[in-house]
N, C-alpha and C. Protein backbone atom coordinates (compact mmCIF):
# COMPACT_ATOMS: atom_id res chain seq x y z
N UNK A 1 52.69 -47.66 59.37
CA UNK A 1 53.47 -46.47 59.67
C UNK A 1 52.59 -45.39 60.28
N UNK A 2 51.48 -45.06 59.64
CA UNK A 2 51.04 -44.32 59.96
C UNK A 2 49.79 -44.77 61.53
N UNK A 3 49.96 -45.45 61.57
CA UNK A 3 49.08 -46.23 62.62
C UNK A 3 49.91 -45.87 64.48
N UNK A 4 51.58 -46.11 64.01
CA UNK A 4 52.73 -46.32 64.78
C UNK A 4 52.45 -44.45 64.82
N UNK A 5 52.36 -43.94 64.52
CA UNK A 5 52.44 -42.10 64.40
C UNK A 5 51.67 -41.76 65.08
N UNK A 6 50.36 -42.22 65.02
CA UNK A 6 49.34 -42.11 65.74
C UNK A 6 49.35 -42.48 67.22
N UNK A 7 49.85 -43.58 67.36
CA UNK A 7 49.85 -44.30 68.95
C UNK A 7 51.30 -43.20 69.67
N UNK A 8 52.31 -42.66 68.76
CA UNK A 8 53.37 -41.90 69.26
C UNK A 8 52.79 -40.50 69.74
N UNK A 9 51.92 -40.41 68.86
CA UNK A 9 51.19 -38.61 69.06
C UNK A 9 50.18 -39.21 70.31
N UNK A 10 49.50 -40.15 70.73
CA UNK A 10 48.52 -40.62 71.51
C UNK A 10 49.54 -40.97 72.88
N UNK A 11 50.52 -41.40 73.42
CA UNK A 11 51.38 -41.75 74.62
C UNK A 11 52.09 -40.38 74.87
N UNK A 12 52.01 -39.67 73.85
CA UNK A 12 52.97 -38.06 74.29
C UNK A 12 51.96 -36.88 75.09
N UNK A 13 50.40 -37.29 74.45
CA UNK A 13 49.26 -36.28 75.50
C UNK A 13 48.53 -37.22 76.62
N UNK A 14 49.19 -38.41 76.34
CA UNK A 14 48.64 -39.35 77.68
C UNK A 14 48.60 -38.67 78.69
N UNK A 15 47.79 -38.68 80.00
CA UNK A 15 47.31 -38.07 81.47
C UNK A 15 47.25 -36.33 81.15
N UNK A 16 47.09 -35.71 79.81
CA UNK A 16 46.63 -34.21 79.59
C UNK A 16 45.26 -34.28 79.84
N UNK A 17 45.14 -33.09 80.58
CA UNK A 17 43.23 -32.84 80.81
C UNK A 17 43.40 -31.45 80.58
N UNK A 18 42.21 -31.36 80.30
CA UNK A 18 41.41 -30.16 79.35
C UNK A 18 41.71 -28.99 80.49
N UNK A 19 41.31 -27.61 80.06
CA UNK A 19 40.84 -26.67 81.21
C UNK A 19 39.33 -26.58 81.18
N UNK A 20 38.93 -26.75 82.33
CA UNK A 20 36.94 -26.02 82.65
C UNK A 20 36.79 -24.90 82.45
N UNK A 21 35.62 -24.62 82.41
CA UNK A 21 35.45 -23.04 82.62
C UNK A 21 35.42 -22.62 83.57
N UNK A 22 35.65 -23.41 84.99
CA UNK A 22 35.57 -22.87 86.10
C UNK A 22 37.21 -22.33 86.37
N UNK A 23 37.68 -23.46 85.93
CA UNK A 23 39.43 -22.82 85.82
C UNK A 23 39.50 -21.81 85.19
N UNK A 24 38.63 -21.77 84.04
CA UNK A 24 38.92 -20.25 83.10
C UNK A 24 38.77 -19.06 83.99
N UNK A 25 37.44 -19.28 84.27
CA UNK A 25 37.00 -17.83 85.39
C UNK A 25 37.44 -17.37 86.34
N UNK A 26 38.73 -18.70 87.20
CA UNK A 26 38.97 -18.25 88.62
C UNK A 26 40.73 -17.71 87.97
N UNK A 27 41.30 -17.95 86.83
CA UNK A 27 41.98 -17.06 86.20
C UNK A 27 41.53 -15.69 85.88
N UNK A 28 40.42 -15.72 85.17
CA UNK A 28 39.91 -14.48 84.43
C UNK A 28 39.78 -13.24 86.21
N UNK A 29 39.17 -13.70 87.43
CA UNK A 29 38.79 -12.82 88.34
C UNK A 29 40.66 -12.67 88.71
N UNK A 30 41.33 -13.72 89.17
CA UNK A 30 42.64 -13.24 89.40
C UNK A 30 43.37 -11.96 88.62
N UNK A 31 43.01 -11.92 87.67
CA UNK A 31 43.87 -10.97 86.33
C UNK A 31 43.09 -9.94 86.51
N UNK A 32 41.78 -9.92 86.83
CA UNK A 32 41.10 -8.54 87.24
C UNK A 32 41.24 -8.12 88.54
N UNK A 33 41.25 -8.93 89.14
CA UNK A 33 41.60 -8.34 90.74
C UNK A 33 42.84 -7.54 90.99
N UNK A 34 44.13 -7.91 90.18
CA UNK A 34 45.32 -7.82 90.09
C UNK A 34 45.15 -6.20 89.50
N UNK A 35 44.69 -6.20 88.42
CA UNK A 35 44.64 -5.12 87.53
C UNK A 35 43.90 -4.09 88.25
N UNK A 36 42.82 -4.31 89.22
CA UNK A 36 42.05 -3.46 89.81
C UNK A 36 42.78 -2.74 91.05
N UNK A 37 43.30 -3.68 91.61
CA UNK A 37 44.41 -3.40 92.98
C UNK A 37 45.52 -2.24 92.57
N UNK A 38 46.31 -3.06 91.25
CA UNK A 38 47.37 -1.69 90.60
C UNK A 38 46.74 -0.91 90.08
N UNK A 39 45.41 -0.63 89.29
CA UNK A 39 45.03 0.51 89.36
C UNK A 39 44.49 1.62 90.21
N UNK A 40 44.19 1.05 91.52
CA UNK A 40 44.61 2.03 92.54
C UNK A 40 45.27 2.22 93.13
N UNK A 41 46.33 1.70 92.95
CA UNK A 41 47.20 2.17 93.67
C UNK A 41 47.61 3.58 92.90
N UNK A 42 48.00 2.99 91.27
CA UNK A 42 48.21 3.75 90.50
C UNK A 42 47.41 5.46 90.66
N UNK A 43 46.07 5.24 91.09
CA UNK A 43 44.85 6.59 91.01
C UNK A 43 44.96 7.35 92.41
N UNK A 44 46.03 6.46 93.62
CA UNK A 44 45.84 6.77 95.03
C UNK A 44 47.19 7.99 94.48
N UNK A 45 48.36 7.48 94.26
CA UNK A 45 49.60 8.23 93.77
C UNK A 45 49.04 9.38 93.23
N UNK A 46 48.39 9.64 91.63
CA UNK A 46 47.60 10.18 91.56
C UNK A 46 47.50 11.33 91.85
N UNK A 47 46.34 10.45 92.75
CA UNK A 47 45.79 12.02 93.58
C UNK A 47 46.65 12.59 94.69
N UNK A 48 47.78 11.87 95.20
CA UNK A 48 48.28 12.50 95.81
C UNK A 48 49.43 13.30 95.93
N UNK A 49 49.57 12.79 94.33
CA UNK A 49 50.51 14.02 93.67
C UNK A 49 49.48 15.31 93.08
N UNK A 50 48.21 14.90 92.60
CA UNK A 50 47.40 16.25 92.91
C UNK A 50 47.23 17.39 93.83
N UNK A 51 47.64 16.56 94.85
CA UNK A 51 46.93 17.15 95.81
C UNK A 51 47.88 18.00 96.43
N UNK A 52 49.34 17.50 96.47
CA UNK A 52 50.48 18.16 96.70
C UNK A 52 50.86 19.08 96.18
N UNK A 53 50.17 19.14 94.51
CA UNK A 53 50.54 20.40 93.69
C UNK A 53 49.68 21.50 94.34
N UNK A 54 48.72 21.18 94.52
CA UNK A 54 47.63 21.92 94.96
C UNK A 54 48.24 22.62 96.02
N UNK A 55 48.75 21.93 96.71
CA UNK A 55 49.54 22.38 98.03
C UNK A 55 50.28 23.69 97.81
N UNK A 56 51.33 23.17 96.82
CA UNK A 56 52.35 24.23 96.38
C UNK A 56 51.53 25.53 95.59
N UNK A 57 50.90 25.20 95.34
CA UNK A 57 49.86 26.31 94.35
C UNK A 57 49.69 27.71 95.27
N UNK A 58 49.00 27.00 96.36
CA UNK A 58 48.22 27.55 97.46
C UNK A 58 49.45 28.35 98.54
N UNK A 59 50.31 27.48 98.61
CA UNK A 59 51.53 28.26 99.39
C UNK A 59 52.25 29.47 98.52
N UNK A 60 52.52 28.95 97.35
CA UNK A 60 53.03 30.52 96.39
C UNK A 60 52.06 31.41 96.74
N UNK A 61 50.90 31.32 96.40
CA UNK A 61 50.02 32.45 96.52
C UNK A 61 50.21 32.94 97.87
N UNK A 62 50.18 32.46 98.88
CA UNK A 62 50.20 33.16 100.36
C UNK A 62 51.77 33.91 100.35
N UNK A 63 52.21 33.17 99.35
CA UNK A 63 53.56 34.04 99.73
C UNK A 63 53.66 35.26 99.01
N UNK A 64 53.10 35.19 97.68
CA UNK A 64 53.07 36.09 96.98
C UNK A 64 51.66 37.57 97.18
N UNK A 65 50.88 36.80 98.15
CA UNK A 65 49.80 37.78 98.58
C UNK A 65 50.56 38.42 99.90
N UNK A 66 51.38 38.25 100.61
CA UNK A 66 52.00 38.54 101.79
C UNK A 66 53.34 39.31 101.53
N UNK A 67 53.85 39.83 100.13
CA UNK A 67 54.94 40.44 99.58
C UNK A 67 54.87 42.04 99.94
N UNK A 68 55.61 42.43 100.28
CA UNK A 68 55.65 44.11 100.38
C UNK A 68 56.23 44.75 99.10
N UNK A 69 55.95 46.00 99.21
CA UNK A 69 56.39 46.67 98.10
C UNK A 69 56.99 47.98 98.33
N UNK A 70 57.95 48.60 97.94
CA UNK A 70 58.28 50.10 98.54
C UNK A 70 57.48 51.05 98.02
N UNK A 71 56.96 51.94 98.54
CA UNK A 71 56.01 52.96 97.99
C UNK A 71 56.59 54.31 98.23
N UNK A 72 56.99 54.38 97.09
CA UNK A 72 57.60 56.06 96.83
C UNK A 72 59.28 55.98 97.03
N UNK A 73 59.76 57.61 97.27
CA UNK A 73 61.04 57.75 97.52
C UNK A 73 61.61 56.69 98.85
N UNK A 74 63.03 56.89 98.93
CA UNK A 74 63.99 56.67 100.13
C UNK A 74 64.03 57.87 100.65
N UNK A 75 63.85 58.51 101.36
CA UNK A 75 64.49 59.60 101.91
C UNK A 75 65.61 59.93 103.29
N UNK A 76 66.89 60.22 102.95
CA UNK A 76 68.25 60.51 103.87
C UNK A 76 68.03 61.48 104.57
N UNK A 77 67.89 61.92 105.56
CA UNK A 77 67.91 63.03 106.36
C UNK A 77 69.55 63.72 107.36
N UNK A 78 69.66 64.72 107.02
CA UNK A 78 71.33 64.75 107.13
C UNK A 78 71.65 65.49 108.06
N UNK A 79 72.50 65.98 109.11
CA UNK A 79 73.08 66.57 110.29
C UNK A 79 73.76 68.04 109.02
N UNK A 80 73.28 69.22 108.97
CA UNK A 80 74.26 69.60 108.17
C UNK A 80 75.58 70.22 109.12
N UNK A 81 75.33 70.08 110.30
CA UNK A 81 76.56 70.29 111.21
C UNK A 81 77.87 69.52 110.78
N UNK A 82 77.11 68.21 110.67
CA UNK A 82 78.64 66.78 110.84
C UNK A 82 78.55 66.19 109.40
N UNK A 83 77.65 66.36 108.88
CA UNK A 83 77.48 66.02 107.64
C UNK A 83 77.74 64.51 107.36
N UNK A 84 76.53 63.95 108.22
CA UNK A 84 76.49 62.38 107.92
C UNK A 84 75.05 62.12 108.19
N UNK A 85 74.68 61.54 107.82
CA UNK A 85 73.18 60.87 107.35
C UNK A 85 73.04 60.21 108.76
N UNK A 86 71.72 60.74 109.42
CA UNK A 86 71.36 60.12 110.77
C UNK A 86 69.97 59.79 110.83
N UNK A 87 68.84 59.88 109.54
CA UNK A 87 67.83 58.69 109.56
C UNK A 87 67.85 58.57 108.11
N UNK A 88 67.34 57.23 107.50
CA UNK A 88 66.67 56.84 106.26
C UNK A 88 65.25 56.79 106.87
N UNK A 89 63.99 56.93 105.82
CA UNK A 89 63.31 56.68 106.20
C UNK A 89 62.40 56.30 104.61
N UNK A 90 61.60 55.32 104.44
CA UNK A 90 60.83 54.97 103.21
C UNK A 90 59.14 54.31 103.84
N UNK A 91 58.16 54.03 102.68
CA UNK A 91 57.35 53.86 102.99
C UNK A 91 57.16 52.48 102.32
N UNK A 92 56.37 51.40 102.73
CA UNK A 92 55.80 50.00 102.46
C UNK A 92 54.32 49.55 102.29
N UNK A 93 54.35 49.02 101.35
CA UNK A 93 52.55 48.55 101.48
C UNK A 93 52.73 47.07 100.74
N UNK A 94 51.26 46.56 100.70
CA UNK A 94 51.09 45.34 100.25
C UNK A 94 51.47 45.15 98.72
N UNK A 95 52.09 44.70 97.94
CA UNK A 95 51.97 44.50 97.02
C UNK A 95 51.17 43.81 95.76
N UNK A 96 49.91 43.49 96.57
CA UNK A 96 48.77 43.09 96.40
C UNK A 96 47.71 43.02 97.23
N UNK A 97 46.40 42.97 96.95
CA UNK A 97 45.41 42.87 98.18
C UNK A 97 45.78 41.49 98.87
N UNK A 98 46.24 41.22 99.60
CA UNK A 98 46.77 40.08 100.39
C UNK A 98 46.81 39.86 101.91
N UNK A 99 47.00 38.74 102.26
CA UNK A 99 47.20 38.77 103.71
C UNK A 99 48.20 40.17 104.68
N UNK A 100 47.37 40.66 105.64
CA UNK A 100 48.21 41.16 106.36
C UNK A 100 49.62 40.94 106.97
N UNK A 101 50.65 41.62 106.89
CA UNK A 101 51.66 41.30 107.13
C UNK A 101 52.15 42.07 108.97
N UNK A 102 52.67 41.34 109.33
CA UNK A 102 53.21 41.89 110.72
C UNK A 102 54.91 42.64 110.45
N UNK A 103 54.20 43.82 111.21
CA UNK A 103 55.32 45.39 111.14
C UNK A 103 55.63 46.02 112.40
N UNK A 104 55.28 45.25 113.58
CA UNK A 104 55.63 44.99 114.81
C UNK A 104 57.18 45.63 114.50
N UNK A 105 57.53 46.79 115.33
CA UNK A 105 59.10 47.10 115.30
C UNK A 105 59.92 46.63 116.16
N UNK A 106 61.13 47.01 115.95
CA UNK A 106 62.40 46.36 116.90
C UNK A 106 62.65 47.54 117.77
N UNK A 107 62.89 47.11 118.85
CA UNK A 107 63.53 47.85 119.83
C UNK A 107 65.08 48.29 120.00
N UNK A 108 65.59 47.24 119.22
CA UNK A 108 66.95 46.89 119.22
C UNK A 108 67.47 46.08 120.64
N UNK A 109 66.63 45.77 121.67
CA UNK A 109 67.10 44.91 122.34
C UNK A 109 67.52 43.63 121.98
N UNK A 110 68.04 42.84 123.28
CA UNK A 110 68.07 41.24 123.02
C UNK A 110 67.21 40.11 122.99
N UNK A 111 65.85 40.69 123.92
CA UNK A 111 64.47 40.25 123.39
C UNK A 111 63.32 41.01 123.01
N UNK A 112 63.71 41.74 121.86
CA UNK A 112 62.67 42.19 121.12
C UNK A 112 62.24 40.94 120.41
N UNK A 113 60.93 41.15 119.69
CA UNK A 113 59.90 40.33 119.31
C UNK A 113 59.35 40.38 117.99
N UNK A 114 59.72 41.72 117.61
CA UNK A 114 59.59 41.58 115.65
C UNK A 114 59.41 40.35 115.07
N UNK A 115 58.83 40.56 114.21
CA UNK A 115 58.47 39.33 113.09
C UNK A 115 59.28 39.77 112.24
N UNK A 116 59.38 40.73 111.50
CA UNK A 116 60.23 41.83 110.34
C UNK A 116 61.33 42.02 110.67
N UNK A 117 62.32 41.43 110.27
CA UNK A 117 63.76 41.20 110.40
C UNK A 117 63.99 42.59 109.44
N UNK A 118 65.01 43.68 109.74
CA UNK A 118 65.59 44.72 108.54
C UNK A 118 67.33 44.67 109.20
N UNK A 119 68.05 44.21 108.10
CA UNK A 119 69.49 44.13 108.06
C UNK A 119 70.04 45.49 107.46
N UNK A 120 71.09 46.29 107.98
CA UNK A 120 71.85 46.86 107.18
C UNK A 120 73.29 46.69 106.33
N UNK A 121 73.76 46.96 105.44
CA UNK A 121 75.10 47.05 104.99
C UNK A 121 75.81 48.26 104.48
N UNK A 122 77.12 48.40 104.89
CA UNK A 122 77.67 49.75 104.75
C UNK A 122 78.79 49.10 104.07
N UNK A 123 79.59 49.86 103.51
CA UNK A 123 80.93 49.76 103.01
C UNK A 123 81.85 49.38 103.63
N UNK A 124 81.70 49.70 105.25
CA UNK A 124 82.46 48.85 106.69
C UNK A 124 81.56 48.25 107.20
N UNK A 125 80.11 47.97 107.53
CA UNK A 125 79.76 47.00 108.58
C UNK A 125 78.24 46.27 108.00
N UNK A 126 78.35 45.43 108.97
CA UNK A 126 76.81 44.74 108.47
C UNK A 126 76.15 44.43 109.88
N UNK A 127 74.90 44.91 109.93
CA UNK A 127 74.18 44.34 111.06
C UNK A 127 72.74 43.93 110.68
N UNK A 128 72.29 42.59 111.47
CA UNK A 128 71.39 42.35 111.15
C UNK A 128 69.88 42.38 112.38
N UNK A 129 69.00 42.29 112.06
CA UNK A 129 67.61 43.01 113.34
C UNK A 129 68.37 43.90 113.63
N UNK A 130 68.16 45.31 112.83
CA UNK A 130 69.05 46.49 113.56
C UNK A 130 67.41 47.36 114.24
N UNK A 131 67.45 48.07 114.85
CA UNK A 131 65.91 48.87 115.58
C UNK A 131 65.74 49.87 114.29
N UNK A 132 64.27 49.61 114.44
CA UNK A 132 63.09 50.80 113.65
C UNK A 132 62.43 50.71 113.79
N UNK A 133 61.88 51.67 113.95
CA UNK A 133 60.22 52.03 114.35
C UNK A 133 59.45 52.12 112.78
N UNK A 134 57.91 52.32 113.37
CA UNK A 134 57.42 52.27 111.89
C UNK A 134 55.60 53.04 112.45
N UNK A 135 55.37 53.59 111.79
CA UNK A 135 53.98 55.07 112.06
C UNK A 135 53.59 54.75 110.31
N UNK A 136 51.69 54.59 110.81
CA UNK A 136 51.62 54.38 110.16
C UNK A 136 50.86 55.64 109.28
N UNK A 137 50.76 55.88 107.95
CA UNK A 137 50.13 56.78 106.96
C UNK A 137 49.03 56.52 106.30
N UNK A 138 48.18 57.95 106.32
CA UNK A 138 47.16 57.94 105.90
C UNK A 138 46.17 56.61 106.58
N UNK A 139 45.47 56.35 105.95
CA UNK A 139 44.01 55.15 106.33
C UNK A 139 44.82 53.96 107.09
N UNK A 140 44.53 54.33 108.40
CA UNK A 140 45.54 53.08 109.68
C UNK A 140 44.86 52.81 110.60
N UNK A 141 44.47 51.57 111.13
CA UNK A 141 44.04 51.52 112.14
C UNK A 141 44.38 51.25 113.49
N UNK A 142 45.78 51.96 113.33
CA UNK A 142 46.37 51.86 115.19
C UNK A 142 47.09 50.63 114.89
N UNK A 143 47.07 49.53 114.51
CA UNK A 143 47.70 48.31 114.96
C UNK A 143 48.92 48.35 113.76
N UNK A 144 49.94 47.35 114.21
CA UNK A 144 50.80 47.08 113.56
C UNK A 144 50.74 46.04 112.69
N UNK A 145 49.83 45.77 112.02
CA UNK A 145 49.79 44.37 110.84
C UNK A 145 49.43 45.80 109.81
N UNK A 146 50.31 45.15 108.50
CA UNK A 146 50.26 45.84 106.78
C UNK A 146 48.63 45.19 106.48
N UNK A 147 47.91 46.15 106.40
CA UNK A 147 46.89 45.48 105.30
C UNK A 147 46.19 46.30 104.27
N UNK A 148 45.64 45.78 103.70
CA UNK A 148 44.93 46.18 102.05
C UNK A 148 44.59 47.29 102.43
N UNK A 149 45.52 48.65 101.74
CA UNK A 149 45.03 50.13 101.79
C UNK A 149 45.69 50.81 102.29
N UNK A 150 46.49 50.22 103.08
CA UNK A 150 47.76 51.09 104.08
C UNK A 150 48.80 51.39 103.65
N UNK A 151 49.36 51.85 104.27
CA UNK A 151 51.21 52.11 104.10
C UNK A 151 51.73 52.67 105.17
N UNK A 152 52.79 51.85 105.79
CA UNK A 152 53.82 52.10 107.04
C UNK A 152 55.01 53.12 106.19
N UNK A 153 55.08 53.50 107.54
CA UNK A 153 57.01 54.46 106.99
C UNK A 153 57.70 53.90 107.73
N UNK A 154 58.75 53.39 107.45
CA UNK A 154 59.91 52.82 108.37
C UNK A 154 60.59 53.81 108.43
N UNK A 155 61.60 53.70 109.93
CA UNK A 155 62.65 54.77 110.33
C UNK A 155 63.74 53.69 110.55
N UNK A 156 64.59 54.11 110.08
CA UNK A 156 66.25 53.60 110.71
C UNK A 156 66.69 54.82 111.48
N UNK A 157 67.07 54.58 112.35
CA UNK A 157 68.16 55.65 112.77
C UNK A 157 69.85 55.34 113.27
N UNK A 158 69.94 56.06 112.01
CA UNK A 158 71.82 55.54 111.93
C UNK A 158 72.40 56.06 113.15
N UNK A 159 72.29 56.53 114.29
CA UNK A 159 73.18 56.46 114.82
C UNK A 159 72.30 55.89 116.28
N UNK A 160 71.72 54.83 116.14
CA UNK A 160 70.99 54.14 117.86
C UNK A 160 70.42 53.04 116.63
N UNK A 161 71.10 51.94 116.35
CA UNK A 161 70.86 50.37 115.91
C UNK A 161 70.24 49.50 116.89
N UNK A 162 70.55 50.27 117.91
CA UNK A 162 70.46 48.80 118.95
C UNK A 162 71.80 48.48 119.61
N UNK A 163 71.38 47.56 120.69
CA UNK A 163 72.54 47.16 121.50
C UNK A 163 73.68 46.38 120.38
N UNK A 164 74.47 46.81 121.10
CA UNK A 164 76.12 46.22 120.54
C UNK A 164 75.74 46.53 119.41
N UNK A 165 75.13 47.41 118.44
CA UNK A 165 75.33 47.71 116.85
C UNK A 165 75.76 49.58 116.31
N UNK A 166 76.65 49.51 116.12
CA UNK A 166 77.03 50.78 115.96
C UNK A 166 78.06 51.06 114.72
N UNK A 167 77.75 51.90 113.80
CA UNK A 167 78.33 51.75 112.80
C UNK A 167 79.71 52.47 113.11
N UNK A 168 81.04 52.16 112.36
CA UNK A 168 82.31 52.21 112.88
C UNK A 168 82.64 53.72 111.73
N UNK A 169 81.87 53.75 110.86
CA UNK A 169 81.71 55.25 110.04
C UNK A 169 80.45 55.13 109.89
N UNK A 170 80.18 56.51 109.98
CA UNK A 170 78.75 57.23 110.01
C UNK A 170 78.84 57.23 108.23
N UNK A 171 77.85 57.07 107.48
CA UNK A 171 77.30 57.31 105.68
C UNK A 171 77.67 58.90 105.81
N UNK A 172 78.44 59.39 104.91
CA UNK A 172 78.65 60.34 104.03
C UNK A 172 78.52 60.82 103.29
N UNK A 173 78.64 61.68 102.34
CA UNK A 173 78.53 61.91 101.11
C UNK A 173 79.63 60.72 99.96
N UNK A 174 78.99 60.15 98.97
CA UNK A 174 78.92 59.07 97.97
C UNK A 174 79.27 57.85 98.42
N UNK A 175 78.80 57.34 99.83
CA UNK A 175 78.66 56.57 100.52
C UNK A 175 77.58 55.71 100.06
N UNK A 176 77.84 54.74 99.78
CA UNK A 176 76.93 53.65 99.67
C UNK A 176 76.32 52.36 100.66
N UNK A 177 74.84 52.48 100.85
CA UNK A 177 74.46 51.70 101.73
C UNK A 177 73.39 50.78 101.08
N UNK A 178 73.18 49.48 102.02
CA UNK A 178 71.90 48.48 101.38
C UNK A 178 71.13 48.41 102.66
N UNK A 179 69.71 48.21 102.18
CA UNK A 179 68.81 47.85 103.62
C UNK A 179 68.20 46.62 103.24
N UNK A 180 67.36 45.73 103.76
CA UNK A 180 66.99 44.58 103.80
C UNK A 180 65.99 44.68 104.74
N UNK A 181 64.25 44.46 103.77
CA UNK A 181 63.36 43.95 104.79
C UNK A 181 63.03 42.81 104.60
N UNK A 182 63.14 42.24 105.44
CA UNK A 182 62.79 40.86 105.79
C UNK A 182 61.37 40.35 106.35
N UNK A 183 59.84 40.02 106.07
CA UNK A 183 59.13 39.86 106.75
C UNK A 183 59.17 38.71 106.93
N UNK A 184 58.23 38.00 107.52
CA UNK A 184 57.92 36.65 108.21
C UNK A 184 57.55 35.41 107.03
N UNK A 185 56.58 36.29 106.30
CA UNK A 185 55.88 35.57 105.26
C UNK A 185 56.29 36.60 103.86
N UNK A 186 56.55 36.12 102.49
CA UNK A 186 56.76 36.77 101.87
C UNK A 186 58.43 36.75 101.26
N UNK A 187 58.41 38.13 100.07
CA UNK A 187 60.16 38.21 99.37
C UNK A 187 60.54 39.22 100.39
N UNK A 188 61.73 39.01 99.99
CA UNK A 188 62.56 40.56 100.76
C UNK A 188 62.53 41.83 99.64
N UNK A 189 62.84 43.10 100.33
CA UNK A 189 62.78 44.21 99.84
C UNK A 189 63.96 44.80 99.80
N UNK A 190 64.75 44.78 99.02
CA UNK A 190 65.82 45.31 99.22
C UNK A 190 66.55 46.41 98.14
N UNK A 191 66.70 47.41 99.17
CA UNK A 191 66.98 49.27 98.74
C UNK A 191 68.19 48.95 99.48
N UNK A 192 68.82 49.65 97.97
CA UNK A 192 70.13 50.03 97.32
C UNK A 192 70.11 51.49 96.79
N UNK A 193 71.31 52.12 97.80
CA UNK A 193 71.13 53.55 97.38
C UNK A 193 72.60 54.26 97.57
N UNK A 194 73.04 55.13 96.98
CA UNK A 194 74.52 56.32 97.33
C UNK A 194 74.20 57.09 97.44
N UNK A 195 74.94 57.96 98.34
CA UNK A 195 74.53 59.01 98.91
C UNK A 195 74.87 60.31 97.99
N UNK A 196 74.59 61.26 97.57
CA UNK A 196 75.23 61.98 96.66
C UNK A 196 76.30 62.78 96.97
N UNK A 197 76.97 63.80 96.07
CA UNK A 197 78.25 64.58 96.67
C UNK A 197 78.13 65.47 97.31
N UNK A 198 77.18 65.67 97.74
CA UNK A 198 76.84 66.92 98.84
C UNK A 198 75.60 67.03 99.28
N UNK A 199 75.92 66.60 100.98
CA UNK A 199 74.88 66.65 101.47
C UNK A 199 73.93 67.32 102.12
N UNK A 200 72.41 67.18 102.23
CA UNK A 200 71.18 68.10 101.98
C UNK A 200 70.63 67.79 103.47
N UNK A 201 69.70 68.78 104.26
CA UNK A 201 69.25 68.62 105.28
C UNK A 201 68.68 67.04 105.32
N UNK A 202 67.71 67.06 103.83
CA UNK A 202 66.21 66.23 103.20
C UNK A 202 66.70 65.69 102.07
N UNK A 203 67.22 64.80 101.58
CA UNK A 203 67.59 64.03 100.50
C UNK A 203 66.62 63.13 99.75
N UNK A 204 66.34 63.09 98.76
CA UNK A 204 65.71 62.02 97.92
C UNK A 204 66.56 61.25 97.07
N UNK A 205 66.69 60.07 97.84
CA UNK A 205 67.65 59.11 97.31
C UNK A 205 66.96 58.19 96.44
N UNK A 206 67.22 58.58 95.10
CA UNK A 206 67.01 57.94 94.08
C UNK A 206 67.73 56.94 93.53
């Protein structure tokens, strides 16, 4: 019986051969090669999701070094003849030591060249690249780029927007208006103001 068990266990591994160690090893380099390949791929991804953050890092900051800020009052200047508001005028600077910003004004033509987009809104109309000029204060050096130390004054003048822009009511007294600066690089600035119940040559619109 047990003889017959033996010859059954002996015809069932008949033609089995062993593994070498050379078979072992040319497994063992396959499984490392494999593992070495997906791990860079794995370290290439990686870094190039590093590197992308990095990216974004670096772009907030330019945007956030390139932000304006309003500096000081709004001030309304008023016709006391007709009694409607015919310039705003406020002041801008960097809101950090940051890249210079371009303050290049509008002409209000159809090819003016501004970088600084400024929109208005009234209670009847909206226009957008409406014309302003901009002079600059205190420590300036002649040119029109914002940089570290300066401050521009912008002018609107409500009644010369620019071609085809003309407001259909002139701002009044408790008239409410919005302005919108827009630069190239950077947030927008946007002053929100009413006019009060009686109007002043020189207004400080708070």
């Amino acid at each position: 019986m047990y003889e017959k068990f033996v010859r059954a266990i002996t015809k069932l591994h008949k033609g089995e051969m062993g593994m070498t160690g050379l078979e072992t090893a040319i497994i063992l380099i396959a499984f490392v090669t494999v593992a070495a390949v997906f791990g860079y791929a794995v370290l290439s991804a990686g870094l190039f999701s590093a590197e992308r953050g990095k990216e974004t890092v670096y772009a907030g900051l330019a945007e956030a070094k390139s932000n304006l800020e309003l500096s000081g009052s709004v001030i309304g200047m008023s016709d006391n003849a007709t009694q409607y508001v015919e310039r705003i005028l406020f002041t801008v600077k960097n809101a950090i030591a940051g890249s210079p910003i371009d303050l290049g004004p509008c002409d209000g033509t159809e090819n003016a060249t501004n970088k600084c987009v400024i929109s208005l809104t009234t209670a009847h109309d909206y226009f957008n690249n409406v014309k302003w000029s901009v002079e600059g204060i205190g420590a300036d050096n002649s040119n029109r780029l914002l940089e570290q130390g300066e401050q521009f004054e912008i002018t609107i003048d409500m009644t010369d927007l620019g071609n085809n822009k003309t407001l259909s009511e002139y701002l009044t007294y408790n008239d409410y208006f919005n302005v919108q600066v827009k630069p190239a690089l950077g947030s927008i600035i946007t002053i929100q103001r009413t006019l009060p119940p009686a109007l002043e040559r020189v207004m400080d619109l708070h």
